[in-house]
Protein backbone atom coordinates (compact mmCIF):
# COMPACT_ATOMS: atom_id res chain seq x y z
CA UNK A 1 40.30 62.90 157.39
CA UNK A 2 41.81 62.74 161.08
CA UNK A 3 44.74 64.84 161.58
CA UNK A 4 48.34 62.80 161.82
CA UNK A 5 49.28 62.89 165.43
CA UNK A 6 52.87 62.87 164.09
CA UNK A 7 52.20 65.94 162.22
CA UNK A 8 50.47 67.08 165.30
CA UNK A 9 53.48 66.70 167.21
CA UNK A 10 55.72 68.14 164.65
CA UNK A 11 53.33 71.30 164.62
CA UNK A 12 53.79 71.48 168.40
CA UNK A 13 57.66 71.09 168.56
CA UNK A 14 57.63 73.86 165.72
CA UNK A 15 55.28 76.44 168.50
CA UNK A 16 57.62 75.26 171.30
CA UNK A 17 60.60 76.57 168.83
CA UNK A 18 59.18 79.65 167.77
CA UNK A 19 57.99 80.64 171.59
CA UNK A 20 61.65 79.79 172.13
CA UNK A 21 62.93 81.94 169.37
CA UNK A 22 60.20 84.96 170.19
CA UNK A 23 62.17 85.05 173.96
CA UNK A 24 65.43 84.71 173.15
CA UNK A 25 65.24 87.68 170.63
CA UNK A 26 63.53 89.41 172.78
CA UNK A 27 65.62 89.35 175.61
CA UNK A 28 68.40 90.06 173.65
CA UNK A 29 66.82 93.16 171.96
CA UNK A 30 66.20 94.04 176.11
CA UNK A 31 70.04 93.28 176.46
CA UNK A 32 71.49 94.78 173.24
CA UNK A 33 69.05 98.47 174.23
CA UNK A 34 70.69 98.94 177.99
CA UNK A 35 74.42 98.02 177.00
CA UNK A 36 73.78 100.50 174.22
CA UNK A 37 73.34 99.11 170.70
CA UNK A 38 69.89 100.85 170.01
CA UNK A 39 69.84 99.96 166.09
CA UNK A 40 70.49 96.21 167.34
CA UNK A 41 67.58 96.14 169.69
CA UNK A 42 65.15 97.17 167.27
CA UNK A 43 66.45 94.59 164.69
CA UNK A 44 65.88 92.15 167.50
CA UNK A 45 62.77 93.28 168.48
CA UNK A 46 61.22 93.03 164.64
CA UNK A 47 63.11 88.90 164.72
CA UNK A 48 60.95 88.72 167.32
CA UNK A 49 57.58 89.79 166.15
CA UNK A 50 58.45 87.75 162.92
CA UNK A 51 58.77 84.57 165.26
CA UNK A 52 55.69 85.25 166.63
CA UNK A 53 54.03 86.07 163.55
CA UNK A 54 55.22 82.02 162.63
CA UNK A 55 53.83 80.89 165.83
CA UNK A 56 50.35 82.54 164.99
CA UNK A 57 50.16 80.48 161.76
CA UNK A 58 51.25 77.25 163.57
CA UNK A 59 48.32 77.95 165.98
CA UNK A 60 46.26 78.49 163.41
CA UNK A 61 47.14 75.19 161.76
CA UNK A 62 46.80 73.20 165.03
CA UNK A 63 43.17 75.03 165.54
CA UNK A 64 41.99 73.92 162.35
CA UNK A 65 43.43 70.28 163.07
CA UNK A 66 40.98 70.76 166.27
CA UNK A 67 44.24 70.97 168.40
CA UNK A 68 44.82 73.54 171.17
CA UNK A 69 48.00 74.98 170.83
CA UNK A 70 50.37 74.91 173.10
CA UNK A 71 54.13 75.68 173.83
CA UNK A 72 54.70 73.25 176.68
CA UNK A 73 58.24 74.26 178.84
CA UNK A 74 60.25 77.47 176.57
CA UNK A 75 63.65 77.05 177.85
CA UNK A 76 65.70 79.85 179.28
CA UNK A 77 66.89 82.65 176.52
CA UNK A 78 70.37 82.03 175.44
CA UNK A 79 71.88 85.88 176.02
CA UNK A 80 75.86 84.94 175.66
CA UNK A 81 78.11 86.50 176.87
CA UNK A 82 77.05 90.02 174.92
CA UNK A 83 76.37 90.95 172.07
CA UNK A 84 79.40 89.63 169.88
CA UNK A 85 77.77 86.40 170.79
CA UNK A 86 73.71 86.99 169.55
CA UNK A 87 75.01 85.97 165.80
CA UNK A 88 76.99 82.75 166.57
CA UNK A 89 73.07 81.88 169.19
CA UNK A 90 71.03 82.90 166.35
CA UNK A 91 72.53 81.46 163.52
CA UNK A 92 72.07 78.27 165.72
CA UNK A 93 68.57 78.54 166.58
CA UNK A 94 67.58 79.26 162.89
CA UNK A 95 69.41 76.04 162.00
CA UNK A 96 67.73 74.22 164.31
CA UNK A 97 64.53 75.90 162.79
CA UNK A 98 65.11 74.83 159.25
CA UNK A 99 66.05 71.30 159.96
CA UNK A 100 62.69 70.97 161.94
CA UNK A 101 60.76 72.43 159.48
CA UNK A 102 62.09 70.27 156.58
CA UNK A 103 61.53 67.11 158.59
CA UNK A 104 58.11 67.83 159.22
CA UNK A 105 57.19 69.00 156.09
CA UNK A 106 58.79 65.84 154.76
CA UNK A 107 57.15 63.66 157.08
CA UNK A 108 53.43 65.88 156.24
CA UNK A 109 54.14 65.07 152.66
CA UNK A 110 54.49 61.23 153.09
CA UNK A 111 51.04 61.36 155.14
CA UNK A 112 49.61 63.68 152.38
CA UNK A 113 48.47 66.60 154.55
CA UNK A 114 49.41 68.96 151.97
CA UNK A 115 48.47 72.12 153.92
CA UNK A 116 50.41 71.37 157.07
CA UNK A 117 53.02 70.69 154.38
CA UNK A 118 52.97 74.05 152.47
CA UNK A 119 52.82 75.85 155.50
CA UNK A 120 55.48 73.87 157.15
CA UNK A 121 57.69 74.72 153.75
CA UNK A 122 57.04 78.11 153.71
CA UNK A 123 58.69 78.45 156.97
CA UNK A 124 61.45 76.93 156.13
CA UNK A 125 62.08 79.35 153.46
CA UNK A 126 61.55 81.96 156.07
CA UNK A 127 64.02 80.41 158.41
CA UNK A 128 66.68 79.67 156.16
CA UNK A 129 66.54 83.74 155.19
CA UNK A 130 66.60 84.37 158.95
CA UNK A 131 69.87 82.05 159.10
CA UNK A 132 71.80 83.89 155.96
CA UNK A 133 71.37 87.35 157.64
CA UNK A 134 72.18 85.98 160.71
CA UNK A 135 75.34 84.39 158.79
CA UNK A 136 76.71 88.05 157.98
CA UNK A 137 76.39 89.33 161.55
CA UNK A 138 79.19 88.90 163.82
């Protein structure tokens, strides 16, 4: 069966928004450290390495479709203004996260890759538990 270049695409935009995610925690962790908030970095810095970890298995999907991954144009980190803004940023980002997973795990269903679609799910789950500690912060 020939991979669904709309689930390839939707496994690409999903890399692009992790990579995107991996930065802008991490530059915030580098932020939150030299204004002071040591306990914060770290927290950031793990966000991070989860993001990445999620990128890994999106690679790994897009390697088995015979796709090579890649991330195309990250935007800029959004840092705010300090750290009273990081919540409000990542709250946003991890919306934007679980929206795009559900739409392309709805759209992997209706082409019946079920992998891409259980994987696709699973971070969406992970997302949405990103979002609701996010949601306490600030």
């Amino acid at each position: 069966m020939a991979a669904d270049a709309r689930v390839l695409g939707w496994l690409t935009r999903a890399l692009q928004h992790e990579m995107t995610a991996v930065q802008q925690y991490l530059a915030q962790s580098v932020l939150a450290r030299l204004t002071g908030y040591g306990e914060l970095a770290e927290r950031l810095r793990s966000e991070a390495l989860e993001e990445l970890a999620h990128a890994e298995r999106l690679m790994q999907r897009l390697i088995e479709l015979g796709v090579a991954p890649a991330a195309g144009n990250v935007p800029p980190a959004r840092l705010g203004r300090g750290v009273v803004d990081f919540a409000t940023l990542n709250r946003q980002l991890e919306q934007t996260a679980v929206v795009l997973y559900q739409d392309a795990a709805d759209h992997a269903r209706r082409v019946r890759d079920a992998v891409s679609e259980a994987l696709l799910r699973e971070l969406a789950a992970e997302e949405a538990a990103h979002y609701g500690a996010w949601s306490h912060e600030g």
